[in-house]
Every structure is written in C-alpha cells, then in structure tokens.
N, C-alpha and C. Protein backbone atom coordinates (compact mmCIF):
# COMPACT_ATOMS: atom_id res chain seq x y z
N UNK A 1 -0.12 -101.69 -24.11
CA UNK A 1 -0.34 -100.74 -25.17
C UNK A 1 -0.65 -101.48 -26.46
N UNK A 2 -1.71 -100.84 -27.01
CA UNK A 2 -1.84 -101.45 -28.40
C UNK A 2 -0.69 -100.99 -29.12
N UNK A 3 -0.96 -101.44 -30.43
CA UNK A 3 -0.24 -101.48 -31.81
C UNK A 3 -0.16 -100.40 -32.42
N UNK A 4 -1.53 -99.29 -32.19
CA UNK A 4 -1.92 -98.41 -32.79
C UNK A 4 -1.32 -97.17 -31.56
N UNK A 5 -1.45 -97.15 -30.76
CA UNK A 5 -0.78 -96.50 -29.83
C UNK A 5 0.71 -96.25 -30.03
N UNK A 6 1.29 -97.54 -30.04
CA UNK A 6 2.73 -97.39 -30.42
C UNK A 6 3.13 -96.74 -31.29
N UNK A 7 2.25 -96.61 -32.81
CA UNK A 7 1.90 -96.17 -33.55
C UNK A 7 2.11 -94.57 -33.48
N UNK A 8 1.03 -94.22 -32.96
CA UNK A 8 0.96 -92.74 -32.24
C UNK A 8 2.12 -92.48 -31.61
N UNK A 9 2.26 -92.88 -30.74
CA UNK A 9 3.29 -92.57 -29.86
C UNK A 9 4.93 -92.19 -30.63
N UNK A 10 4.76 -93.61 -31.68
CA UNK A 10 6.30 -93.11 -32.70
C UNK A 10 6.20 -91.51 -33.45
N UNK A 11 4.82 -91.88 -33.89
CA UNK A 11 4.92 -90.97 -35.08
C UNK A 11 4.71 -89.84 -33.98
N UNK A 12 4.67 -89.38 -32.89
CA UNK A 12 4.17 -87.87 -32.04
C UNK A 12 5.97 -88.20 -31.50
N UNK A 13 6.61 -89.03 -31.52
CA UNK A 13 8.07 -88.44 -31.35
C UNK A 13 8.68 -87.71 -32.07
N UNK A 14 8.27 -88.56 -33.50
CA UNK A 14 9.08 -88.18 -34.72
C UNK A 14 8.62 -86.70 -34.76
N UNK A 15 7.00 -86.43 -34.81
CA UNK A 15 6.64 -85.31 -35.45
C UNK A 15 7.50 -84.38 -34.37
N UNK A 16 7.45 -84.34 -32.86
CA UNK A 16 8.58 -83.51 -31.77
C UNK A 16 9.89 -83.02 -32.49
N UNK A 17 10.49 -84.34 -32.97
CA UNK A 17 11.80 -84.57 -33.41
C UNK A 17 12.03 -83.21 -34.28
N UNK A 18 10.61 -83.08 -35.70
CA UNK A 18 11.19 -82.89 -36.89
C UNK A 18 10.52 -81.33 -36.19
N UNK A 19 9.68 -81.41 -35.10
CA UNK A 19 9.49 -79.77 -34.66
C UNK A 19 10.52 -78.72 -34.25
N UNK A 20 11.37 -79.42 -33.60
CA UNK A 20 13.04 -79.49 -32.71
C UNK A 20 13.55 -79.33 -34.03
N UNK A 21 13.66 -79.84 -35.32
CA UNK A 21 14.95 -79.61 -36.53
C UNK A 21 14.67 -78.31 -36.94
N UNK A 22 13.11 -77.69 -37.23
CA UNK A 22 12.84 -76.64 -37.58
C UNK A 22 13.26 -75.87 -36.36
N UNK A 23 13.05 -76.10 -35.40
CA UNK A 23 13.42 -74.83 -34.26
C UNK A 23 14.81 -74.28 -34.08
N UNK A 24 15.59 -75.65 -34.45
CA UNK A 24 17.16 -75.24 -34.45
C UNK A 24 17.63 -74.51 -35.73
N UNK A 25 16.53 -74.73 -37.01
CA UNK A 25 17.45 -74.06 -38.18
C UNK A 25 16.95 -72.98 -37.88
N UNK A 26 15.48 -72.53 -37.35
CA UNK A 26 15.51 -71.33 -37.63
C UNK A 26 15.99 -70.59 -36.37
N UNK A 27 16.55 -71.04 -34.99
CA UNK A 27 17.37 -70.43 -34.39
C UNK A 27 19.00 -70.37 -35.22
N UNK A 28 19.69 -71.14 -36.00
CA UNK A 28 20.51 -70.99 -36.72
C UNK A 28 20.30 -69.66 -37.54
N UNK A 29 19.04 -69.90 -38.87
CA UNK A 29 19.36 -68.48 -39.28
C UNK A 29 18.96 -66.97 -38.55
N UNK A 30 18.46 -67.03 -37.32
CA UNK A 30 18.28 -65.92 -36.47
C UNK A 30 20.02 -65.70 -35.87
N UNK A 31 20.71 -66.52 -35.51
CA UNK A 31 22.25 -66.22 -35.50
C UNK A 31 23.17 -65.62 -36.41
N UNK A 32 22.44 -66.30 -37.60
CA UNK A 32 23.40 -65.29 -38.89
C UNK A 32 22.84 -64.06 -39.23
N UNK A 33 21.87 -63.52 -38.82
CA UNK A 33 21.23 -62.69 -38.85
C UNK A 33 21.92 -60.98 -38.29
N UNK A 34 21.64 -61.49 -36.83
CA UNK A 34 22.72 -60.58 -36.26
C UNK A 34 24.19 -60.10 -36.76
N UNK A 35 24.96 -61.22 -37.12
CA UNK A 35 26.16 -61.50 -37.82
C UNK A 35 26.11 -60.04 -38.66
N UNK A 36 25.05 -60.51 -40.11
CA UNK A 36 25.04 -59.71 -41.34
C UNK A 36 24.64 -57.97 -40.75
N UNK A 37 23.88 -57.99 -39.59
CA UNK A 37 23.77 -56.49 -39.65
C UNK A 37 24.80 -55.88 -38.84
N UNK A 38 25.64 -56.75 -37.91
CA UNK A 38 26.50 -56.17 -37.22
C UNK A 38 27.58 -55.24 -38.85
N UNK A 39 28.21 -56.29 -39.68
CA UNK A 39 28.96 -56.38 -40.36
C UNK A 39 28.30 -54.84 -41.25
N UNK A 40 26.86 -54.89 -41.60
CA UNK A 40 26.18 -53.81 -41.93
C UNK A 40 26.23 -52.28 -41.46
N UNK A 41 26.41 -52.45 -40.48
CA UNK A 41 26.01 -51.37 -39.41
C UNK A 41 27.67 -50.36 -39.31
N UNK A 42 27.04 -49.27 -40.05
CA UNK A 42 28.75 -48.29 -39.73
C UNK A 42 29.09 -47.56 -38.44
N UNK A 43 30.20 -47.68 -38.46
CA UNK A 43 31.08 -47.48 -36.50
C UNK A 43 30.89 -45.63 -36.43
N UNK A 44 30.10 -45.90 -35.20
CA UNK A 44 29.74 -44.03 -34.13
C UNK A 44 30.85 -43.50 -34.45
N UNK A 45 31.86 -43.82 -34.87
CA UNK A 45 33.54 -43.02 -34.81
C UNK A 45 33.80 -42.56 -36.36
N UNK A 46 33.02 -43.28 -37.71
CA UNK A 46 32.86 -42.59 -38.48
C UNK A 46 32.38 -41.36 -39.11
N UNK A 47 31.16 -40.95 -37.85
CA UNK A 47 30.18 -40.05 -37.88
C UNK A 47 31.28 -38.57 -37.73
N UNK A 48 31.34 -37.83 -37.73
CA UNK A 48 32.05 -36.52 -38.03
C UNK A 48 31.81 -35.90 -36.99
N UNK A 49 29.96 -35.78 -36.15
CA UNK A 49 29.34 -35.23 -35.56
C UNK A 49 30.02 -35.61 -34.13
N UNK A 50 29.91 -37.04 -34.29
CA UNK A 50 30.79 -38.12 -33.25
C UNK A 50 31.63 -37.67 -32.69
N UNK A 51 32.49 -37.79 -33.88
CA UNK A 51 34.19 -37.72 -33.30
C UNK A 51 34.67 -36.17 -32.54
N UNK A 52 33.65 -35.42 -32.98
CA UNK A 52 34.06 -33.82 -33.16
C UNK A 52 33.52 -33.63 -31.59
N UNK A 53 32.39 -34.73 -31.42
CA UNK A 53 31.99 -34.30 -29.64
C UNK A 53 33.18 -34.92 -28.78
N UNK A 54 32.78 -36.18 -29.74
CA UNK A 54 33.91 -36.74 -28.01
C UNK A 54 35.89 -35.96 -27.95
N UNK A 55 35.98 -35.38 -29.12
CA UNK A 55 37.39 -34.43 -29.38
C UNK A 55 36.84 -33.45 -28.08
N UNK A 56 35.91 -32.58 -28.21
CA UNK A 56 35.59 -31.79 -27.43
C UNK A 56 35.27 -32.07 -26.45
N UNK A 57 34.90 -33.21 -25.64
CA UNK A 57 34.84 -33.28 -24.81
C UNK A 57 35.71 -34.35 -23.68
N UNK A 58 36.83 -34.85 -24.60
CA UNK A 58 38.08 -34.87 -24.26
C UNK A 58 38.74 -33.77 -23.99
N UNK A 59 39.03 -32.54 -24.55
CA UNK A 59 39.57 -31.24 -24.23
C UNK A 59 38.90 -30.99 -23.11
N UNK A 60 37.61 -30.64 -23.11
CA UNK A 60 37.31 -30.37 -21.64
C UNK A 60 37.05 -30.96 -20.51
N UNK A 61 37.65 -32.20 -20.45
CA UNK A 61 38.06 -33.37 -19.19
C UNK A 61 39.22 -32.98 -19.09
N UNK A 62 40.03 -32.38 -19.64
CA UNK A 62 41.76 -32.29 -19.90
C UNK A 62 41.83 -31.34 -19.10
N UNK A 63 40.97 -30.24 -19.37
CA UNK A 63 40.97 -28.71 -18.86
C UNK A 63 40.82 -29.03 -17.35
N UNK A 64 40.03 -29.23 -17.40
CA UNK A 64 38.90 -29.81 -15.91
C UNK A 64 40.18 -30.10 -15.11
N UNK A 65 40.61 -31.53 -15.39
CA UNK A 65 41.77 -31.68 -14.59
C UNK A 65 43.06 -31.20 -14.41
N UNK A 66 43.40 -30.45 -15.37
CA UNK A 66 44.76 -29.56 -15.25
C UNK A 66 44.68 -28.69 -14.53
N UNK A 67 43.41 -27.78 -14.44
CA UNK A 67 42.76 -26.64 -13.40
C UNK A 67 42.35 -27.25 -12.21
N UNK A 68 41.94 -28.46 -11.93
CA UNK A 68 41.74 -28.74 -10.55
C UNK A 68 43.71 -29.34 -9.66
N UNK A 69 44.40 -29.83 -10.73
CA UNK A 69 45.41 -30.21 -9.84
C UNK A 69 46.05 -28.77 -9.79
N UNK A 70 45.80 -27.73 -10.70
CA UNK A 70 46.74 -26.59 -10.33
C UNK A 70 45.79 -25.82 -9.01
N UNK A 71 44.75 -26.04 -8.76
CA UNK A 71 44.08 -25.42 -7.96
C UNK A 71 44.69 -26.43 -6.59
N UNK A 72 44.98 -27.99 -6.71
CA UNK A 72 45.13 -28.44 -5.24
C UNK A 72 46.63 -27.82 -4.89
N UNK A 73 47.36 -27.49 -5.75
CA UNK A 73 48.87 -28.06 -6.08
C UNK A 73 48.96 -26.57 -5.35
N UNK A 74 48.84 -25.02 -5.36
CA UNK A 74 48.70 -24.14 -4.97
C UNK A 74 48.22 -23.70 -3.96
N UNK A 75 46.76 -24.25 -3.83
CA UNK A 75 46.20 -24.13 -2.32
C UNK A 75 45.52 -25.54 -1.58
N UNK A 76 45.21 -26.05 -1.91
CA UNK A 76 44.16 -27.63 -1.53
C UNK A 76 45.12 -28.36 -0.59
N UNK A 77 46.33 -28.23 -1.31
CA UNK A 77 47.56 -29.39 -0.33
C UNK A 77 47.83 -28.68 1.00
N UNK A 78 47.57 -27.66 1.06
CA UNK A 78 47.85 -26.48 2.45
C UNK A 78 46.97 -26.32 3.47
N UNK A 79 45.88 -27.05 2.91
CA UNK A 79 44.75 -26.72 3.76
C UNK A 79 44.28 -27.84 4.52
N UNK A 80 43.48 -27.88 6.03
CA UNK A 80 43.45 -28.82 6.46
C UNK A 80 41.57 -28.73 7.03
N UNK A 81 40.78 -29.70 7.11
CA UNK A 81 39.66 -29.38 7.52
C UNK A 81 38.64 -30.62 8.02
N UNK A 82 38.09 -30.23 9.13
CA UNK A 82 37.20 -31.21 9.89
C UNK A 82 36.09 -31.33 9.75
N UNK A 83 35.00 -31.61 10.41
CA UNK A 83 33.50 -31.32 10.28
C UNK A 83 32.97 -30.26 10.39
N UNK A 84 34.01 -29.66 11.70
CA UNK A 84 33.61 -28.15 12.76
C UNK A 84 33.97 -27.35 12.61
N UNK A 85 35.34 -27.48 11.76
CA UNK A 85 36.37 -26.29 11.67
C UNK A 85 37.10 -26.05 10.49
N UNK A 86 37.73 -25.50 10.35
CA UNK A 86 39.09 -24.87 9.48
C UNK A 86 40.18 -24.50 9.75
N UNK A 87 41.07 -25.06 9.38
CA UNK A 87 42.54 -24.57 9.61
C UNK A 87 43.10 -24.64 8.39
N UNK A 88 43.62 -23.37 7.89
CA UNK A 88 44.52 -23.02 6.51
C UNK A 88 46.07 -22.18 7.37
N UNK A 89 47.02 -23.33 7.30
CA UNK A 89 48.54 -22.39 7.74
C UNK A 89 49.18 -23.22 7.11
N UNK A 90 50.50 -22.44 6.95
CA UNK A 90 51.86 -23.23 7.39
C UNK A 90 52.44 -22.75 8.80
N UNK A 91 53.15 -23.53 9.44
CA UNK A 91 53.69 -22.85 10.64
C UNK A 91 54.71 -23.53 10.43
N UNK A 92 55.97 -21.96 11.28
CA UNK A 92 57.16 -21.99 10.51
C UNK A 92 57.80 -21.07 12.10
N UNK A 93 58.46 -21.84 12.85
CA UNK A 93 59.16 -20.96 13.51
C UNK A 93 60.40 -20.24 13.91
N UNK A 94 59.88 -19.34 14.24
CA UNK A 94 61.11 -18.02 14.05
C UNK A 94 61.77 -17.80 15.40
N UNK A 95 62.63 -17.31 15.36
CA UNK A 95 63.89 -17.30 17.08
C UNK A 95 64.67 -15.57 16.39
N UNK A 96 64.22 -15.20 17.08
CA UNK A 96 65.26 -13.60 17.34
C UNK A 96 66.96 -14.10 17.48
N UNK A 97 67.67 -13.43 17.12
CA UNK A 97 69.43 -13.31 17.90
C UNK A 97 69.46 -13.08 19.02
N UNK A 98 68.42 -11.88 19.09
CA UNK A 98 68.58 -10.94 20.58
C UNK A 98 67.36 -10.70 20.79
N UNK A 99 67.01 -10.83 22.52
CA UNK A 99 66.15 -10.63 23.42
C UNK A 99 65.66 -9.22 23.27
N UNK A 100 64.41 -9.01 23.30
CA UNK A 100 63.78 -7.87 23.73
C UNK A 100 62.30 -7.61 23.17
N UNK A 101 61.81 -6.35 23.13
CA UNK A 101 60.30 -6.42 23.51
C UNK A 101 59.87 -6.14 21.56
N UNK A 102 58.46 -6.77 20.85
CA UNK A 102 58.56 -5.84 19.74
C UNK A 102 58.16 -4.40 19.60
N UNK A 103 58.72 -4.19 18.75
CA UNK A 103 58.53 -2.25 18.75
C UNK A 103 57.59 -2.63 17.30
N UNK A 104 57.88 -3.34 16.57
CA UNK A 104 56.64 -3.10 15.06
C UNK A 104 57.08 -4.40 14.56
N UNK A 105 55.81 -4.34 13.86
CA UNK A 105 55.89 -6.19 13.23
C UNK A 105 55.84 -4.88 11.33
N UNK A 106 56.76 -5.93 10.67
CA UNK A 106 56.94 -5.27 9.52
C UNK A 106 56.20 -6.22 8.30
N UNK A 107 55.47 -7.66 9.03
CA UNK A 107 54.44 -8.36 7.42
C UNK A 107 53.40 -8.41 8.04
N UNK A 108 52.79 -8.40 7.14
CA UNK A 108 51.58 -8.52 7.57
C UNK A 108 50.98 -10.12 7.56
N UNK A 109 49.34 -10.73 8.05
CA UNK A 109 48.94 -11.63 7.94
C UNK A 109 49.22 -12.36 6.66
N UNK A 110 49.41 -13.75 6.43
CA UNK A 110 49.64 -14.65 5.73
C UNK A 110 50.21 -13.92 4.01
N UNK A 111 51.00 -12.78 4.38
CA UNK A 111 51.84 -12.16 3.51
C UNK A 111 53.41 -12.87 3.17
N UNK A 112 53.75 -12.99 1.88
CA UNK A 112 55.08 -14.35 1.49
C UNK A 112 55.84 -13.59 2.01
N UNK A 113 56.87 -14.03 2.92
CA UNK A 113 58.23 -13.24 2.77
C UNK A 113 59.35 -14.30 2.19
N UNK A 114 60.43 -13.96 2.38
CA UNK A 114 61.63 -14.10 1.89
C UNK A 114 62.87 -14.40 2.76
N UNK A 115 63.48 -15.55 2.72
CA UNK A 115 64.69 -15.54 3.73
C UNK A 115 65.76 -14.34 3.46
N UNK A 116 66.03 -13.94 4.92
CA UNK A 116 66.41 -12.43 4.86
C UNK A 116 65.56 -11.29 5.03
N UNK A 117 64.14 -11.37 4.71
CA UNK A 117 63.47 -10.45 4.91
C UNK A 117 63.44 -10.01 6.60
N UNK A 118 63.46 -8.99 6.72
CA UNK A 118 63.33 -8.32 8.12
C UNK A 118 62.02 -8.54 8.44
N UNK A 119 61.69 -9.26 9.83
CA UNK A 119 60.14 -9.48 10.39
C UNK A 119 58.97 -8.27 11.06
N UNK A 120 60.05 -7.94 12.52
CA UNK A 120 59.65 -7.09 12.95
C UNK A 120 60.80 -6.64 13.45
N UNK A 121 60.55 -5.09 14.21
CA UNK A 121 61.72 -4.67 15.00
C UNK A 121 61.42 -4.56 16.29
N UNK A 122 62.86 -4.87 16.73
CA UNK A 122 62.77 -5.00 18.02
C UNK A 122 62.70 -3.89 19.28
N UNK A 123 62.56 -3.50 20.25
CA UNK A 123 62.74 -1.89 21.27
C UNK A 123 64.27 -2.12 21.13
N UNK A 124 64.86 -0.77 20.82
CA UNK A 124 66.52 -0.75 21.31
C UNK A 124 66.63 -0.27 22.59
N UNK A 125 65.59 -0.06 23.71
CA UNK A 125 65.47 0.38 25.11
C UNK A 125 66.69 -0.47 25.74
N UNK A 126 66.49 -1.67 25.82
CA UNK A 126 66.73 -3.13 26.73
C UNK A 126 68.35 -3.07 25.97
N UNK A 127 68.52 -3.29 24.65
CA UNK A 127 69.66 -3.06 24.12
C UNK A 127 70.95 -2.05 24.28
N UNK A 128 70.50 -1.18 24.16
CA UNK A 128 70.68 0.20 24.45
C UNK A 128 71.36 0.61 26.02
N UNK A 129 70.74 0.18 26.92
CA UNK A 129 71.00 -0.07 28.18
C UNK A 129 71.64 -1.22 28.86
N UNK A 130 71.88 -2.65 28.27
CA UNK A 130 72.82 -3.49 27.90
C UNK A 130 73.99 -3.23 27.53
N UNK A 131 74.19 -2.10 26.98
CA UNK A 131 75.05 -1.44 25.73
C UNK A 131 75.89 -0.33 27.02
N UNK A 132 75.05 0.53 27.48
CA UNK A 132 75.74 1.35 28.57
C UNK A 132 76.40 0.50 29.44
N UNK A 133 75.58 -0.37 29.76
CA UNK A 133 76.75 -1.38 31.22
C UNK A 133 77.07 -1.60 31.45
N UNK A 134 77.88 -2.27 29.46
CA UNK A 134 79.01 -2.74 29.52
C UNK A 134 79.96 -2.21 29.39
N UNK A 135 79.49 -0.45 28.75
CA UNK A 135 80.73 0.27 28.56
C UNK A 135 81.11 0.90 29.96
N UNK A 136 80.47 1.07 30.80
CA UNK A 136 80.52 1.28 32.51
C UNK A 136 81.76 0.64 33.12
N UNK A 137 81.27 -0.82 32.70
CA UNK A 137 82.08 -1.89 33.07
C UNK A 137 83.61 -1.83 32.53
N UNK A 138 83.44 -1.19 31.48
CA UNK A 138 84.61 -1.51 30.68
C UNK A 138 85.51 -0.31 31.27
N UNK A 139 85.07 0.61 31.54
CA UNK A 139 85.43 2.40 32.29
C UNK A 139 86.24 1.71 33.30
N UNK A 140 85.37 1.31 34.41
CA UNK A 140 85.74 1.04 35.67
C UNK A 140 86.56 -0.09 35.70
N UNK A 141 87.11 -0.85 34.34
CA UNK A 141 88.03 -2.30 34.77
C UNK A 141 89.17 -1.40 34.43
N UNK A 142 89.29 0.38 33.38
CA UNK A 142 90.16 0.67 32.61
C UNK A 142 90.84 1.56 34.04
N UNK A 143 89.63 2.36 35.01
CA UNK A 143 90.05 3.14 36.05
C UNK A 143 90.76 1.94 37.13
N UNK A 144 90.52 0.98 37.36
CA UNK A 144 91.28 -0.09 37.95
C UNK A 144 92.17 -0.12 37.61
N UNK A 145 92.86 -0.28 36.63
CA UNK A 145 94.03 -0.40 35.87
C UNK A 145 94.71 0.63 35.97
N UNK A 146 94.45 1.66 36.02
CA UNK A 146 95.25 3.06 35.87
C UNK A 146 95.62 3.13 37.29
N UNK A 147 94.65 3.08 38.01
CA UNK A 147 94.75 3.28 39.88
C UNK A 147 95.82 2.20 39.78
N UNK A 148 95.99 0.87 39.73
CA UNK A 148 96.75 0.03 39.99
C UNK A 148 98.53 0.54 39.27
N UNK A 149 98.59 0.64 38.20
CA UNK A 149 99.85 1.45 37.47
C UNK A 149 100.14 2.76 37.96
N UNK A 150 99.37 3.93 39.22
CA UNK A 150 99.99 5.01 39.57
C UNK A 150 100.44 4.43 41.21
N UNK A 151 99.90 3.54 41.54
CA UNK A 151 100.27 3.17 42.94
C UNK A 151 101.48 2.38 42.80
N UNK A 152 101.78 1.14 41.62
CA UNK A 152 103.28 0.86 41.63
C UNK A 152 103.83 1.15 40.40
N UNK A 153 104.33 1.80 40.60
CA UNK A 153 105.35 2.54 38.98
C UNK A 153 106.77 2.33 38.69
C-alpha cells in the first residue's frame, strides 16, 4: 500500500468514526425524546369520559356475574348433560311403613315438598283385611280361652 492510501484509508475510518458519533447522539436525543412526551402526555384515567365508562362497565361485569352464579347456584349445579341427552333430577328415595297398592299420588312432577309432607295414599283394601284377621285371630285365641276355663273350673 502506498502512503496515500494509508492516507485514505485513515481518514475514511476517522470520517466512519465521526459518522457513528453523530448516529449515537442523535439516537441519544431520539431517547430523550420519548422521555419528554411520555412525561407530557395526560393519563386515560383523568379523562371524566374514561373513568365514567370503565365505572360502568365494571358495574356491568359485576351484574353479569352475580346473575350468572345465582343462575348456576339455583339451577346449573342440578343439572347434568351429554352430547345426546339431558338429565335434570335429584333422586331421593322414599320407603312406605306399610305395604300396599297406591290409591293417589298427592305431588305432582318435580313439585318441592317438605319433610312430613304426605306423598301419596295408599289402598286401605290390603290393610283393612290385615286388620280383620287379626281381630279373627284374636276372637278365636279369646273363644279358646273361655272353652278351656268352662271345661276346668
């Protein structure tokens, strides 16, 4: 390399160099830049218009969800469902005291009752005649007894 080259060559570093100093200051003041308008710039929450929507529409996210858990909390938790089908019960089973046929159902479909409430009634046919057999029984253990007390006295 010549003399004059070297030449060139310094001075096309330097001139790089001092291209690179300008590029960094003026990426420097493009940084403070942002800075000053952030600091400029007044907050969405000052706005009146702002605050007054997102108030309102906080209330009605509030609503939204107080009405949907009172809607699961009442019926949603009760209900059960597949692809194909539906099933909405509770099942709850019931046992009679006493045997026999029904004569009338007294609730109706998925109507509330009440412990204690009377369901249905039962035929007093079967009862009724249960009821004679034993008093039969009870006749004929009493005519035993009497026959037995006139034969030894």
């Amino acid at each position: 390399m010549t003399e004059e080259e070297k030449d060139g060559s310094s001075q096309g570093s330097h001139e790089s160099e001092k291209s690179n100093d300008d590029d960094s200051d003026k990426n420097e003041e493009n940084e403070h830049e942002p800075q000053e308008d952030k600091k400029k710039k007044p907050s969405a929450l000052s706005n009146p218009k702002v605050r007054i929507g997102l108030i309102i529409g906080s209330a009605v996210l509030v609503v939204a969800l107080v009405a949907f858990f009172i809607r699961y909390w009442t019926h949603g938790r009760f209900q059960q469902s597949t692809n194909d089908a539906y099933l909405g019960a509770d099942q709850v089973s019931v046992a009679p005291r006493v045997s026999g046929y029904v004569e009338e159902v007294l609730v109706g479909d998925n109507q509330l009752v009440v412990v204690g409430q009377k369901l249905i009634r039962i035929s007093a046919e079967d009862y009724n005649a249960t009821a004679e057999q034993s008093r039969a029984q009870i006749a004929q253990a009493q005519a035993t007894v009497a026959q037995a007390q006139c034969r030894h006295p």
